[in-house]
Protein backbone atom coordinates (compact mmCIF):
# COMPACT_ATOMS: atom_id res chain seq x y z
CA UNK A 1 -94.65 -92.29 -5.81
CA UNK A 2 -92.20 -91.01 -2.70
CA UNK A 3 -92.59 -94.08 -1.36
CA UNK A 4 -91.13 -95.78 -4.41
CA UNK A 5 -88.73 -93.45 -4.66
CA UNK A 6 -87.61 -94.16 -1.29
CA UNK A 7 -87.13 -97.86 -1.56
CA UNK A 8 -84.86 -97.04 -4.99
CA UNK A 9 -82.82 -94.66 -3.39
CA UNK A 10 -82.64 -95.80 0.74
CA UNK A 11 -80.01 -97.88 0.97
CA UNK A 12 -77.86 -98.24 4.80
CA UNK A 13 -74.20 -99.53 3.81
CA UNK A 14 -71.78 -100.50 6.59
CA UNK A 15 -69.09 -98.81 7.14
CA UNK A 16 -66.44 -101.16 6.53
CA UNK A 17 -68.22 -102.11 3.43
CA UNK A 18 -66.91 -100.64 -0.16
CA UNK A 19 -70.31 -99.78 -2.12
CA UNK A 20 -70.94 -97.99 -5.28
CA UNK A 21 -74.38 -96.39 -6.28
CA UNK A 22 -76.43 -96.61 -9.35
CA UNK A 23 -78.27 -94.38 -10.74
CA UNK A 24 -82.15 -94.16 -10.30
CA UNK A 25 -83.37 -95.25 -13.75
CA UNK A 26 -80.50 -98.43 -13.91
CA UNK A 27 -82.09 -99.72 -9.73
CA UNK A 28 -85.71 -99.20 -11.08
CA UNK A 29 -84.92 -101.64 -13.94
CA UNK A 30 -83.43 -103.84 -12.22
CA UNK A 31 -86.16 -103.86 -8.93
CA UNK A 32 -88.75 -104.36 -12.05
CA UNK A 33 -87.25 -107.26 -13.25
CA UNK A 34 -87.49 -108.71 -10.03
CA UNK A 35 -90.64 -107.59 -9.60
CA UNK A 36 -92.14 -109.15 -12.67
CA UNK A 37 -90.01 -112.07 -12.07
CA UNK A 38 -91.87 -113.17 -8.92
CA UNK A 39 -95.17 -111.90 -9.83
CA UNK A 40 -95.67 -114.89 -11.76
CA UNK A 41 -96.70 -118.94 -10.94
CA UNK A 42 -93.34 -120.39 -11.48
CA UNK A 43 -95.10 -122.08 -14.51
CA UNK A 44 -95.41 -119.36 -16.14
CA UNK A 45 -92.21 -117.56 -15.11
CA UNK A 46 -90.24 -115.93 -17.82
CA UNK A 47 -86.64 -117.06 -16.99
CA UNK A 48 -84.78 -115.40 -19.93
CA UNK A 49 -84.64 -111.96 -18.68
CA UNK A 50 -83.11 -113.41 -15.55
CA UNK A 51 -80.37 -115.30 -17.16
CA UNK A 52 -76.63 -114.04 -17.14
CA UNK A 53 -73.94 -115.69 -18.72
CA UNK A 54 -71.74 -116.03 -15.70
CA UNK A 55 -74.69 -116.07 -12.80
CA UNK A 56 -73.05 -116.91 -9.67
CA UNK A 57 -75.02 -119.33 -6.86
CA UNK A 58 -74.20 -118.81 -2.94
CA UNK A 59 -73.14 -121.00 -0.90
CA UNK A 60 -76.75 -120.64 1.40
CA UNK A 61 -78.72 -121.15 -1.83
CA UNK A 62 -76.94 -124.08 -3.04
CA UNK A 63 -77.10 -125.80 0.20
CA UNK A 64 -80.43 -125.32 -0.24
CA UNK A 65 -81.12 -126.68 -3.29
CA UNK A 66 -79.74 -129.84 -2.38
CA UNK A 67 -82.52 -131.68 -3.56
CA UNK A 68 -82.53 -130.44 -7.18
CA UNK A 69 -78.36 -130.99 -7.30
CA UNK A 70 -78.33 -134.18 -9.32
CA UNK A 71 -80.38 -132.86 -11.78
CA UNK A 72 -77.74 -130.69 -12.97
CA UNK A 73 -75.66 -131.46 -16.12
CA UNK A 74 -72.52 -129.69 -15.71
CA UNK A 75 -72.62 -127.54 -12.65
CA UNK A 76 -68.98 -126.00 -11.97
CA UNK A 77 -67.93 -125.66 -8.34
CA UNK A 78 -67.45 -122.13 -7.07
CA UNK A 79 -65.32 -121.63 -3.65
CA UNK A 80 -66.00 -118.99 -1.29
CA UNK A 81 -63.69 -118.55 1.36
CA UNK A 82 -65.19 -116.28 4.27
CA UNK A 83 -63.79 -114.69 7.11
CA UNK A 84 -65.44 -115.37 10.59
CA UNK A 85 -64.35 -115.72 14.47
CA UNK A 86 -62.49 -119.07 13.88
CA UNK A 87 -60.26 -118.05 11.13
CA UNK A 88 -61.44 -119.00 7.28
CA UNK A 89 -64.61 -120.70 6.30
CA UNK A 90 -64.23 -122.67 3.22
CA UNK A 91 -67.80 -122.85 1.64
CA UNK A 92 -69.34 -124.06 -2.31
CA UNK A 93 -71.55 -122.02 -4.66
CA UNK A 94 -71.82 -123.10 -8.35
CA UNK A 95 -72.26 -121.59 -11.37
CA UNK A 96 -75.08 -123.22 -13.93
CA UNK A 97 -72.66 -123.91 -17.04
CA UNK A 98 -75.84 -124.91 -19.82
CA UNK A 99 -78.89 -123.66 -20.46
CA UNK A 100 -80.79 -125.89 -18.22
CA UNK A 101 -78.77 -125.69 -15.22
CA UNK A 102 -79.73 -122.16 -15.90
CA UNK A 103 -83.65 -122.83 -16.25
CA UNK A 104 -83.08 -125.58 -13.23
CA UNK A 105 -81.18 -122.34 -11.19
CA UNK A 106 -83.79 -119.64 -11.90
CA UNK A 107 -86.87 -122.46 -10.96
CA UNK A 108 -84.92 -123.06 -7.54
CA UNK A 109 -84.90 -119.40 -7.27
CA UNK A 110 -88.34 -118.41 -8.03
CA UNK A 111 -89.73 -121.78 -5.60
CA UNK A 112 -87.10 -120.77 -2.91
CA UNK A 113 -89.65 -118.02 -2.22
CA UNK A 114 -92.97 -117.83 -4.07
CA UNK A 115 -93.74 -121.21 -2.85
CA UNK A 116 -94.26 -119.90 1.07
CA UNK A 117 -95.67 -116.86 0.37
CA UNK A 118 -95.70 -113.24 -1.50
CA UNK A 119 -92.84 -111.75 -2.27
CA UNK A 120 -91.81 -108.61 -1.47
CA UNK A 121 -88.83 -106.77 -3.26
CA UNK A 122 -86.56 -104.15 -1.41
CA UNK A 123 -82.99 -102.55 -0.63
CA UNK A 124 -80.35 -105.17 1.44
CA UNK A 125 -80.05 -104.20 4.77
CA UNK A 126 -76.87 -103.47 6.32
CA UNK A 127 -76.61 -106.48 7.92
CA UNK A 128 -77.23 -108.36 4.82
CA UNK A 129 -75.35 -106.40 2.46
CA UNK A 130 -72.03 -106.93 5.37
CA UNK A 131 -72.90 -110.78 4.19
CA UNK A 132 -72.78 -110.80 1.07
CA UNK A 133 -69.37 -108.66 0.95
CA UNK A 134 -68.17 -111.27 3.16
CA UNK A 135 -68.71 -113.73 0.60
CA UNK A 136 -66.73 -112.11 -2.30
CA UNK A 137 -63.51 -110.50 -2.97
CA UNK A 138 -65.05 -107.43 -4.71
CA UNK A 139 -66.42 -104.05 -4.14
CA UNK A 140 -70.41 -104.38 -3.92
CA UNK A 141 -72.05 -102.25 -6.73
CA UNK A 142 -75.89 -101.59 -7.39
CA UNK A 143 -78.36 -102.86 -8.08
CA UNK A 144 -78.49 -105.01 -5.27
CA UNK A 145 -81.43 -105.81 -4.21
CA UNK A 146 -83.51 -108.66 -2.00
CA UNK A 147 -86.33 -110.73 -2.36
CA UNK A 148 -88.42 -111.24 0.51
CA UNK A 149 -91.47 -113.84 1.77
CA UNK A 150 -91.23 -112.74 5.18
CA UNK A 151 -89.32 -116.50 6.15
CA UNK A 152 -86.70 -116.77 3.70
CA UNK A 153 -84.64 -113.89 1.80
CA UNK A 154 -82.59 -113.84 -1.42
CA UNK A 155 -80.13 -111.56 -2.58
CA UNK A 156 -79.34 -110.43 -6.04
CA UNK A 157 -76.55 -108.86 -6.74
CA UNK A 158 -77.29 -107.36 -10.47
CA UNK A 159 -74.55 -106.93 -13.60
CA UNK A 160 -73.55 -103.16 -14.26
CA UNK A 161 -75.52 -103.25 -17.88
CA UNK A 162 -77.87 -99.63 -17.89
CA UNK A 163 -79.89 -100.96 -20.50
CA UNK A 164 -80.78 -104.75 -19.34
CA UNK A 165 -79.56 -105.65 -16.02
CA UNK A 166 -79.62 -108.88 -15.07
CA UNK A 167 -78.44 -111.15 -11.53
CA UNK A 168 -75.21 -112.19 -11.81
CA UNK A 169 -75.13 -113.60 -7.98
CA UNK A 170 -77.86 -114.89 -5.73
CA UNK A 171 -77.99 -116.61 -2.65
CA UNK A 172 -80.23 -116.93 0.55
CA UNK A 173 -79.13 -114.55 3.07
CA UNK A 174 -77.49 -116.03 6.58
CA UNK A 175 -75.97 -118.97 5.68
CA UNK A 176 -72.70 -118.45 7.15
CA UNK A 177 -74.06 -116.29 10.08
CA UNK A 178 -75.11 -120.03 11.41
C-alpha cells in the first residue's frame, strides 16, 4: 500500500513550471482509469470512460498516427506553437470532433502502447512534465499522469472533474525534444 501511495503522491515539478496538486482520492481515480484502460486487448477496450468532449491530441501523437489520419471524418486542426533554441516551433495536434474520431483517437491510443508491450502507469517526470508545459499556454494541473511500455510513453493530462475524470490531452512524450 506505501508503495501506491507513493506513486499517487511523488511527483518532481520543475521549477520554472506552474503546477497545481490534486488531491489523493481525485489522482487515484484518474491512475485507475488508466489502469483499467490498458489492462484490456484493445478489442475489448472500454473507450467511453476515456472520452472528453474537448480531448486534445499532441503534436508527437498525431505525427504518429499518421497512418490512421484519413480515416478521420472531421478532425479539426490544433496549433501548438513551442518555444525552443531557434526561436518558435510551429507544430499540429487535432482534436477528434465526432464520435468516431473519438473511438478512432482512443484505439490509436490504447495500440500506441499495448501493442509493444505491458503498460505501466506512473507520475510525469520532470523532464516530461517541462514538455508538455512547453506545449500549452496553461498552468499544468493534476492528474497528470503517463503511460509507459518501456519504448514509447504517453501523457495524459486529465480534466479537473472529482467525480469522473477523464483525458482531456494526450500525446507521446519527446516529440519536439527531436
Amino acid at each position: 500500500m506505501w508503495c501506491y501511495l507513493l506513486l499517487l503522491v511523488a511527483q518532481d515539478v520543475p521549477k520554472d513550471v506552474k503546477y497545481e496538486r490534486a488531491t489523493d482520492a481525485v489522482n487515484k481515480l484518474a491512475m485507475q482509469k488508466l489502469q483499467a484502460f490498458y489492462s484490456k486487448t484493445v478489442v475489448k477496450a472500454d473507450f467511453k470512460p476515456m472520452a472528453h468532449s474537448t480531448l486534445i491530441v499532441g503534436p508527437g501523437l498525431w505525427a504518429a498516427m499518421k497512418g490512421v489520419r484519413g480515416e478521420f471524418e472531421k478532425p479539426k486542426n490544433v496549433e501548438f506553437m513551442v518555444p525552443n533554441k531557434s526561436g518558435v516551433q510551429k507544430l499540429n495536434g487535432m482534436m477528434p470532433t465526432t464520435s468516431n474520431d473519438q473511438e478512432l483517437t482512443w484505439i490509436s491510443v490504447h495500440m500506441a502502447l499495448s501493442k509493444v508491450g505491458k503498460v505501466k502507469i506512473r507520475k510525469a517526470k520532470a523532464n516530461e512534465l517541462s514538455y508538455y508545459w512547453a506545449l500549452i499556454p496553461y498552468n499544468l494541473t493534476e492528474p497528470i499522469y503517463v503511460a509507459d511500455n518501456g519504448k514509447h510513453a504517453l501523457i495524459f493530462d486529465f480534466d479537473d472533474n472529482k467525480k469522473d475524470p477523464r483525458p482531456m490531452f494526450v500525446d507521446k512524450i519527446g516529440y519536439v525534444e527531436k
